[in-house]
C-alpha atoms as a PDB file:
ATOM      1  CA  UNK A   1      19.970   1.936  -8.075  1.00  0.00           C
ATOM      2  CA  UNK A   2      19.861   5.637  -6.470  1.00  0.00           C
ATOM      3  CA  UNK A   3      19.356   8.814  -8.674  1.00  0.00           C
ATOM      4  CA  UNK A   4      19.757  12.078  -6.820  1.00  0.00           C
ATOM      5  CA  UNK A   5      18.507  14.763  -9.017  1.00  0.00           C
ATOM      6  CA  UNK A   6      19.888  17.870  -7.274  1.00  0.00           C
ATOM      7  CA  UNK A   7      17.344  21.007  -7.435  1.00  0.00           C
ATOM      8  CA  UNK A   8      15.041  19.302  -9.821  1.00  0.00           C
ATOM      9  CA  UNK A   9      13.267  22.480 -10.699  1.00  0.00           C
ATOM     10  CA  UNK A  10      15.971  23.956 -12.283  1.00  0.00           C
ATOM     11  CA  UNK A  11      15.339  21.368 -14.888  1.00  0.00           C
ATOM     12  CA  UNK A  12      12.863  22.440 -18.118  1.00  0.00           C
ATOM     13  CA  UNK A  13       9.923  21.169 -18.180  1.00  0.00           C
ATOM     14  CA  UNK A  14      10.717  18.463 -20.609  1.00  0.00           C
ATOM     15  CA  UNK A  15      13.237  17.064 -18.668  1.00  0.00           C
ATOM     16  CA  UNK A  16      10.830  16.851 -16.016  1.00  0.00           C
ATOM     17  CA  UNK A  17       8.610  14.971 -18.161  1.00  0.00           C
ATOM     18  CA  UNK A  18      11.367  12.890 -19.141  1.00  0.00           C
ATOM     19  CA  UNK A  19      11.425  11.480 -15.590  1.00  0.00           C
ATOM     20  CA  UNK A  20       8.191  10.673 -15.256  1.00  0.00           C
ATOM     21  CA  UNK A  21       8.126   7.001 -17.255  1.00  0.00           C
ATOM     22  CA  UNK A  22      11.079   6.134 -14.767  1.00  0.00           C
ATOM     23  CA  UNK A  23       9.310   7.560 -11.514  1.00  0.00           C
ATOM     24  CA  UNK A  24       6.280   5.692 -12.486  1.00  0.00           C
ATOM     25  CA  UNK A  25       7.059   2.343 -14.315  1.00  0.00           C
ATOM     26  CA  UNK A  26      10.943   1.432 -13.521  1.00  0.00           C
ATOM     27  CA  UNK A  27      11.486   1.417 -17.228  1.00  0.00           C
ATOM     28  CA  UNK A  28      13.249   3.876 -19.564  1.00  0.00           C
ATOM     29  CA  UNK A  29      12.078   4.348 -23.374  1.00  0.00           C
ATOM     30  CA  UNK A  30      15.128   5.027 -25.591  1.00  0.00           C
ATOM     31  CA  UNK A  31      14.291   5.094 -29.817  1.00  0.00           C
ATOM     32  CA  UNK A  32      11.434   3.007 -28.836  1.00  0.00           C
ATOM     33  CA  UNK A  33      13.428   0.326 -26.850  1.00  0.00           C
ATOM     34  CA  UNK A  34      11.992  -0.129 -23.561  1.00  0.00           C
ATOM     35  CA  UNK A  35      15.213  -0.783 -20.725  1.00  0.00           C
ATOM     36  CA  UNK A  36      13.972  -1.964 -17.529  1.00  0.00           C
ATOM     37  CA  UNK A  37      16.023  -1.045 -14.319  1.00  0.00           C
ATOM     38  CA  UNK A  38      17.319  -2.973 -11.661  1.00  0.00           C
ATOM     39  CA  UNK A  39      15.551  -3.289  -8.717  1.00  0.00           C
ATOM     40  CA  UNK A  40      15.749  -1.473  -6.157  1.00  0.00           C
ATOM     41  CA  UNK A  41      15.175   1.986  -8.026  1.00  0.00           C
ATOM     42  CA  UNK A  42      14.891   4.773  -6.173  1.00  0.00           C
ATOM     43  CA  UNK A  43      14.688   8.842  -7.544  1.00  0.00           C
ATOM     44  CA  UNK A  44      15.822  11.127  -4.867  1.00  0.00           C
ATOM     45  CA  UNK A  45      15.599  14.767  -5.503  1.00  0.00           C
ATOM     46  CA  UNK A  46      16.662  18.459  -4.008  1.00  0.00           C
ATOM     47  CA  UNK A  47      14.183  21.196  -4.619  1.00  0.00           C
ATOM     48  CA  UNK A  48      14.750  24.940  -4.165  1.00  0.00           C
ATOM     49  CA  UNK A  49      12.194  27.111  -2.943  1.00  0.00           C
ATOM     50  CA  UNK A  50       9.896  28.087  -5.969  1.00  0.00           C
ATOM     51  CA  UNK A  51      10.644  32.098  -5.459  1.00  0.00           C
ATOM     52  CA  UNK A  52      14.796  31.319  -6.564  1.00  0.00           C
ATOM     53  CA  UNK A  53      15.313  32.997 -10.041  1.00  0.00           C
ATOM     54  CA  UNK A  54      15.502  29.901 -12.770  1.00  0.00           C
ATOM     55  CA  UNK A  55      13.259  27.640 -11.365  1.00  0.00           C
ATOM     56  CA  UNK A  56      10.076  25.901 -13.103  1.00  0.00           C
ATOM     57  CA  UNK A  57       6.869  24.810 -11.175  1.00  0.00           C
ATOM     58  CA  UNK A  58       6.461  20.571 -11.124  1.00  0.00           C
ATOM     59  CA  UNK A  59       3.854  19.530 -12.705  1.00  0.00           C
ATOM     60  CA  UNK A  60       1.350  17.821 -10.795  1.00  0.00           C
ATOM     61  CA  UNK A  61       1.761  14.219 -12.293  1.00  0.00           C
ATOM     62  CA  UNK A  62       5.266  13.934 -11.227  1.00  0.00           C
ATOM     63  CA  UNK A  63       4.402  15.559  -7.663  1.00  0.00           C
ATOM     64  CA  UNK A  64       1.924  12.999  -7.389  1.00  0.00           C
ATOM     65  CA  UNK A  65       5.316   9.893  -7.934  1.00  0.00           C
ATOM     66  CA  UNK A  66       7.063  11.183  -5.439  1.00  0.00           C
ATOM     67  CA  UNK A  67       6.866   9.253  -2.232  1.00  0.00           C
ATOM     68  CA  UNK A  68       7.226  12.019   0.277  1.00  0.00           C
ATOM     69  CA  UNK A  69       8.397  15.458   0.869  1.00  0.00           C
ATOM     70  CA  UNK A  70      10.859  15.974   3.552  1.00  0.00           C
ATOM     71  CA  UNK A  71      12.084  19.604   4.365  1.00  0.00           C
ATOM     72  CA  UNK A  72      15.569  19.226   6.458  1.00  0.00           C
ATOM     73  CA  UNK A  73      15.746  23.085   7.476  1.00  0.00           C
ATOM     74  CA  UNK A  74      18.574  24.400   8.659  1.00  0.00           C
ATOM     75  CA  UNK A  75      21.597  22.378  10.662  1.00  0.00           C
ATOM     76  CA  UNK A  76      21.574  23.035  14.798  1.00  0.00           C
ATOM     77  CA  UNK A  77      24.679  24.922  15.726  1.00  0.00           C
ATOM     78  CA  UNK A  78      26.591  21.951  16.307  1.00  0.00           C
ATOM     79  CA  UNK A  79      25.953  19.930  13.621  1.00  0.00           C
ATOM     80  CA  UNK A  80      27.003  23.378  11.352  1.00  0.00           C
ATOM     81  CA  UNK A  81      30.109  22.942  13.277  1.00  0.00           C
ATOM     82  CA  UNK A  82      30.458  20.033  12.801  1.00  0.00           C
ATOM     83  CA  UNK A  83      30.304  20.790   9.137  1.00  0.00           C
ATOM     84  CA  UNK A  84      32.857  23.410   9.412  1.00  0.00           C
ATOM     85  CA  UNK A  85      35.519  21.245  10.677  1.00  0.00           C
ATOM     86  CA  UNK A  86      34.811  18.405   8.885  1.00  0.00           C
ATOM     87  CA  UNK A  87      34.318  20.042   5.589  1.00  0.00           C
ATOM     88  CA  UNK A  88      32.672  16.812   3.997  1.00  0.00           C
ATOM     89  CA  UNK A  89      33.163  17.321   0.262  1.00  0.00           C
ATOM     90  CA  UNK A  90      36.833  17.143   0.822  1.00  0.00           C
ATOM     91  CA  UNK A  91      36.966  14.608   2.803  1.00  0.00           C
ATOM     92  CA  UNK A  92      34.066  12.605   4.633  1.00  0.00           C
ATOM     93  CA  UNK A  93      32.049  11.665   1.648  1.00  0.00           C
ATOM     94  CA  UNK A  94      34.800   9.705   0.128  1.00  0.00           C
ATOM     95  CA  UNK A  95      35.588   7.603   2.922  1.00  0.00           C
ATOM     96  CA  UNK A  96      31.398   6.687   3.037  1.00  0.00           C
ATOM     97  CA  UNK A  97      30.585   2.886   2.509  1.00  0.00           C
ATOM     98  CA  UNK A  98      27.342   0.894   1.845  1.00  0.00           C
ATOM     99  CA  UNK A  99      25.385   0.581   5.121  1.00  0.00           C
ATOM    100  CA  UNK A 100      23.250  -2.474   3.782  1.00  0.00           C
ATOM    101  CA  UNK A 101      23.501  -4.201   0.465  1.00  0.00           C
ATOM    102  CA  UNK A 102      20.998  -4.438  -2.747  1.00  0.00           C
ATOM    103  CA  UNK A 103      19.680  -7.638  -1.865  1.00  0.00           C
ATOM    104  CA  UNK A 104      19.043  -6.571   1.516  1.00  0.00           C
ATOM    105  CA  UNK A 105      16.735  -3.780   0.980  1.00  0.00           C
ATOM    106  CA  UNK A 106      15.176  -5.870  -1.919  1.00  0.00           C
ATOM    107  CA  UNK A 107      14.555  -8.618   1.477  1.00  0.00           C
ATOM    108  CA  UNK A 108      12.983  -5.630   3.263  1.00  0.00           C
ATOM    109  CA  UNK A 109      10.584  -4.456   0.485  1.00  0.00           C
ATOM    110  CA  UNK A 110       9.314  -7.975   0.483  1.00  0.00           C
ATOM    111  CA  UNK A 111       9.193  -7.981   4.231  1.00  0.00           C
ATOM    112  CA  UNK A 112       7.442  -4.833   3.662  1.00  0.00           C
ATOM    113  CA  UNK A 113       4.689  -5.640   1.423  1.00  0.00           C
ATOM    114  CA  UNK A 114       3.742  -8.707   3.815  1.00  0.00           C
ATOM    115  CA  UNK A 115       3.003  -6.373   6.991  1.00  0.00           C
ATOM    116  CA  UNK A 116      -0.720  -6.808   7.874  1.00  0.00           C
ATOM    117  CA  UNK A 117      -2.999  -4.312   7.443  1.00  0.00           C
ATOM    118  CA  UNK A 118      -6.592  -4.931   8.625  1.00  0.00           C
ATOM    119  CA  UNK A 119      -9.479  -3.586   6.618  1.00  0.00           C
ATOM    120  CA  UNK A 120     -10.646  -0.711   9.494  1.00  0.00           C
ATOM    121  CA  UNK A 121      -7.303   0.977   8.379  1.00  0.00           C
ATOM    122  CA  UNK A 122      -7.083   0.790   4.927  1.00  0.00           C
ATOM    123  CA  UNK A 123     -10.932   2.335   5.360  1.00  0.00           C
ATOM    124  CA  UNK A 124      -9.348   4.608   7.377  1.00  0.00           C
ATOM    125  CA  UNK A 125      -6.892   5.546   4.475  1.00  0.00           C
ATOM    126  CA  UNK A 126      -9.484   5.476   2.366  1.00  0.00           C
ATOM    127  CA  UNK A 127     -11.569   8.348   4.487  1.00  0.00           C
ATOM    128  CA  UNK A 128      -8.513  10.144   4.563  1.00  0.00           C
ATOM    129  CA  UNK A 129      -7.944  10.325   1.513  1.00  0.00           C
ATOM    130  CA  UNK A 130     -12.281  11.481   0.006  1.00  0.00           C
ATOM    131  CA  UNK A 131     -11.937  14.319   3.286  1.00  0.00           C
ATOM    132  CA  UNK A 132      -9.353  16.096   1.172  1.00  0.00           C
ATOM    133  CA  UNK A 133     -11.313  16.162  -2.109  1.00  0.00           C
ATOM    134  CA  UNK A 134     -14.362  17.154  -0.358  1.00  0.00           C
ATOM    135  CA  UNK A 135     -12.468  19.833   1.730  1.00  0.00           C
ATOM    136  CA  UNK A 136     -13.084  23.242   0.806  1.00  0.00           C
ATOM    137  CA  UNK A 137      -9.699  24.908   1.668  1.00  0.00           C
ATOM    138  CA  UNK A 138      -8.065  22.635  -1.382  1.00  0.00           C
ATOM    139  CA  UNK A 139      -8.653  22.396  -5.150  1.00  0.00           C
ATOM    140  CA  UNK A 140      -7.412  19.152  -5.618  1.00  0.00           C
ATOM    141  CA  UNK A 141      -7.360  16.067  -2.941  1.00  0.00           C
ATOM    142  CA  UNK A 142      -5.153  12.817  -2.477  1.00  0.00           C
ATOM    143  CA  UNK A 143      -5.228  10.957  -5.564  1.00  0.00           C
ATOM    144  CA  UNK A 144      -5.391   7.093  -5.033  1.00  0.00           C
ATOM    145  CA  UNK A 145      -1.347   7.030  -5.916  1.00  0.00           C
ATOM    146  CA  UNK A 146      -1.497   8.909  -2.728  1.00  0.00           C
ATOM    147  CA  UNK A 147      -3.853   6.598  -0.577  1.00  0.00           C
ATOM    148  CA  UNK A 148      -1.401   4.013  -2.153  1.00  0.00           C
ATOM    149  CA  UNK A 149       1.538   5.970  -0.799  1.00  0.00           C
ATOM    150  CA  UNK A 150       0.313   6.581   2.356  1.00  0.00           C
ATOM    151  CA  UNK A 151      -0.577   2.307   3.447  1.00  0.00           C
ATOM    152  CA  UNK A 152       2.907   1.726   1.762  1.00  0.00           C
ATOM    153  CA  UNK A 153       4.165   4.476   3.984  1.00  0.00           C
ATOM    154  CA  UNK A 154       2.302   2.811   7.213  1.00  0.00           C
ATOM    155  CA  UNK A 155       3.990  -0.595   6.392  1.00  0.00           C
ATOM    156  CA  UNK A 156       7.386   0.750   6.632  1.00  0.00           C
ATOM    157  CA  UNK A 157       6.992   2.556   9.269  1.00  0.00           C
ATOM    158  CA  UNK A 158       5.857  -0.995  11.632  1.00  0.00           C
ATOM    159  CA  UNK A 159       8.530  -2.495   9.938  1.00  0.00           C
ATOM    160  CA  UNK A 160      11.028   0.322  11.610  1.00  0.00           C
ATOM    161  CA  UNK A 161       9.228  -0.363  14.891  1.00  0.00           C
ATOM    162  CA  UNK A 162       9.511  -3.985  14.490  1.00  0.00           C
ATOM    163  CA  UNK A 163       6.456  -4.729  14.190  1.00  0.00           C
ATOM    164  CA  UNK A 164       4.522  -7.128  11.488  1.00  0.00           C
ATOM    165  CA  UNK A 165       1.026  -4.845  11.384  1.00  0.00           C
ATOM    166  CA  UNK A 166       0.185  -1.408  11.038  1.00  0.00           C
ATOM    167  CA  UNK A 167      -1.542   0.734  14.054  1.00  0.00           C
ATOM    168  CA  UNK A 168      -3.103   3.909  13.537  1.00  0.00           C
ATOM    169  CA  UNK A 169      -0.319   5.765  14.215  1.00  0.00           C
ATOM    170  CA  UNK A 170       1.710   4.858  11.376  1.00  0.00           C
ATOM    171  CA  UNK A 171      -0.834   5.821   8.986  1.00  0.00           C
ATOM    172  CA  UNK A 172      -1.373   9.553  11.016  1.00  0.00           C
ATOM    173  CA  UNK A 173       2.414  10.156  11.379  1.00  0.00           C
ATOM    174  CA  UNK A 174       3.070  10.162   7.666  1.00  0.00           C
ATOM    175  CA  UNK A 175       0.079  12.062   6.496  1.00  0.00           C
ATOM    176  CA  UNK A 176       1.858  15.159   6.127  1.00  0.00           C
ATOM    177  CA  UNK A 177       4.851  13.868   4.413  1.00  0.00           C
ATOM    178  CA  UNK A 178       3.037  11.786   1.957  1.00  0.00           C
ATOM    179  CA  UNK A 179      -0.030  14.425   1.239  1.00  0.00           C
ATOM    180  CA  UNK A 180       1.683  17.877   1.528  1.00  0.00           C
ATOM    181  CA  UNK A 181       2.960  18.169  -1.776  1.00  0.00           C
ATOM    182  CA  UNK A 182       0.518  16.302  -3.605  1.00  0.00           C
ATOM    183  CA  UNK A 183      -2.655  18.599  -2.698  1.00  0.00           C
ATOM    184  CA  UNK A 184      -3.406  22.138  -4.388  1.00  0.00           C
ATOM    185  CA  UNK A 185      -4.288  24.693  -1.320  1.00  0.00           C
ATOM    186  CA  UNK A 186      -7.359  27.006  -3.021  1.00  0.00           C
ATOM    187  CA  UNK A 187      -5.185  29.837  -0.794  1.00  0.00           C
ATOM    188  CA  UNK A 188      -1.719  30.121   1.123  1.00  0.00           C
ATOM    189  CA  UNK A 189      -3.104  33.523   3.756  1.00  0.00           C
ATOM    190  CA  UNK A 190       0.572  34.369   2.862  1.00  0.00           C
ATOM    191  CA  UNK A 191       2.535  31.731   3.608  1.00  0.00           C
ATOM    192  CA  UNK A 192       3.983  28.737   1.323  1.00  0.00           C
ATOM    193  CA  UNK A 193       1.628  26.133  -0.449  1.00  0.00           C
ATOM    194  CA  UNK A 194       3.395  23.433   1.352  1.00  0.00           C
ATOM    195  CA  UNK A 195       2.664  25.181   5.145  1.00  0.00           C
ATOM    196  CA  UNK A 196      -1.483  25.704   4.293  1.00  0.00           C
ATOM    197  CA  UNK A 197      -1.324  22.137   2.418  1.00  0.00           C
ATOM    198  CA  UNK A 198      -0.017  20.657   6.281  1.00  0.00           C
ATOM    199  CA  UNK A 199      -2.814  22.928   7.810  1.00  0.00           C
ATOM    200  CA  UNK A 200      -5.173  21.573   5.973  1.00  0.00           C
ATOM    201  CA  UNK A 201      -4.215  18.142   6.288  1.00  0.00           C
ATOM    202  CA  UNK A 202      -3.735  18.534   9.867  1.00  0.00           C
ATOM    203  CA  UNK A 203      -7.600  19.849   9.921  1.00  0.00           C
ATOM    204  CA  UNK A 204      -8.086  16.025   8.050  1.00  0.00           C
ATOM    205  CA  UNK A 205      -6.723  14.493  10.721  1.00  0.00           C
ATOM    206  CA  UNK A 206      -8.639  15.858  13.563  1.00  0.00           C
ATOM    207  CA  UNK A 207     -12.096  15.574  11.895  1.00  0.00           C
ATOM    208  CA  UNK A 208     -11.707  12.131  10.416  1.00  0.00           C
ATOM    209  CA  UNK A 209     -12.383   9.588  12.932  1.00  0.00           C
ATOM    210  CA  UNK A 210      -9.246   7.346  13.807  1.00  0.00           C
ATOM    211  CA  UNK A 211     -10.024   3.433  14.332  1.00  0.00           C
ATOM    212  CA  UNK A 212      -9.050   2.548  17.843  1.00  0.00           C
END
């Protein structure tokens, strides 16, 4: 039900194009036999920075499947020790069992989907989403995927804080990690695309009005 594709842009870009039926449908097209997966499917991937020797750009399409973009940084110094005592790959991760079972996250997607969300937010959402494609700093805005993204985003997020509707909050608090990687910045001012993608966003968020 879990892929982990470790540093998926070491892959060619046909393999990367590969994925995207799977990211986008749930389905995989052998000889012209369409196999649908089991639900829950899920594609998790690692990325290396795009500088590393070997390593091919993702194309926008499959950018755009993702979910979010999380960046973990570096451990604190006593988690690394942690690490160093522990050494996990000989040991830790094969003592690891399942911390909830199939049917139970299937139970929470449903739960999920049925969080309200009243119309002032998805308009919200929706604002969000035109005040990147109008923004000059970027070439290319939030797609509707990504305004899709970002209410399913919301919904999980009241469902973590036990709630049955989405505030504000939820939708604000996952902008960055929802959006970052799916805009084009028209210039980085020497940083990273991903770091002038969150400025930018960030500049959405304090010019487009929040419901109350």
């Amino acid at each position: 039900n879990i892929v982990l594709a470790d540093e998926i842009n070491r892959a060619t870009p046909r393999t990367q194009t590969a994925l995207l039926e799977v990211m986008s449908e749930g389905s995989v097209t052998i000889d012209g036999i369409t196999h649908p997966l089991a639900q829950p499917f899920m594609l998790v991937a690692t990325q290396n920075p795009s500088d590393f020797e070997g390593t091919f750009l993702l194309p926008e399409n499959q950018l755009d499947r993702f979910l979010m973009r999380v960046t973990l940084g570096y451990p604190s110094p006593a988690d690394e020790m942690r690490i160093l005592e522990q050494r996990p790959s000989n040991g830790v991760l094969h003592g690891l069992r399942p911390a909830i079972t199939r049917e139970q996250v299937v139970a929470l997607q449903a739960q999920t989907d049925a969080v309200k969300f009243e119309r002032s937010l998805r308009e919200y959402v929706v604002a969000l989403a035109t005040a990147t494609r109008n923004h000059p700093d970027l070439q290319l805005g939030l797609s509707p995927r990504a305004a899709l993204a970002l209410a399913q985003a919301a919904r999980a997020t009241a469902i973590l804080d036990d709630r049955d509707y989405v505030v504000p909050e939820d939708i604000t608090s996952n902008l960055l990690a929802v959006g970052a990687h799916r805009v084009i910045p028209r210039t980085t001012l020497g940083g990273s695309s991903i770091a002038a993608a969150e400025r930018t966003l960030s500049q959405v968020l304090a010019t487009v009005k929040s419901p109350a």
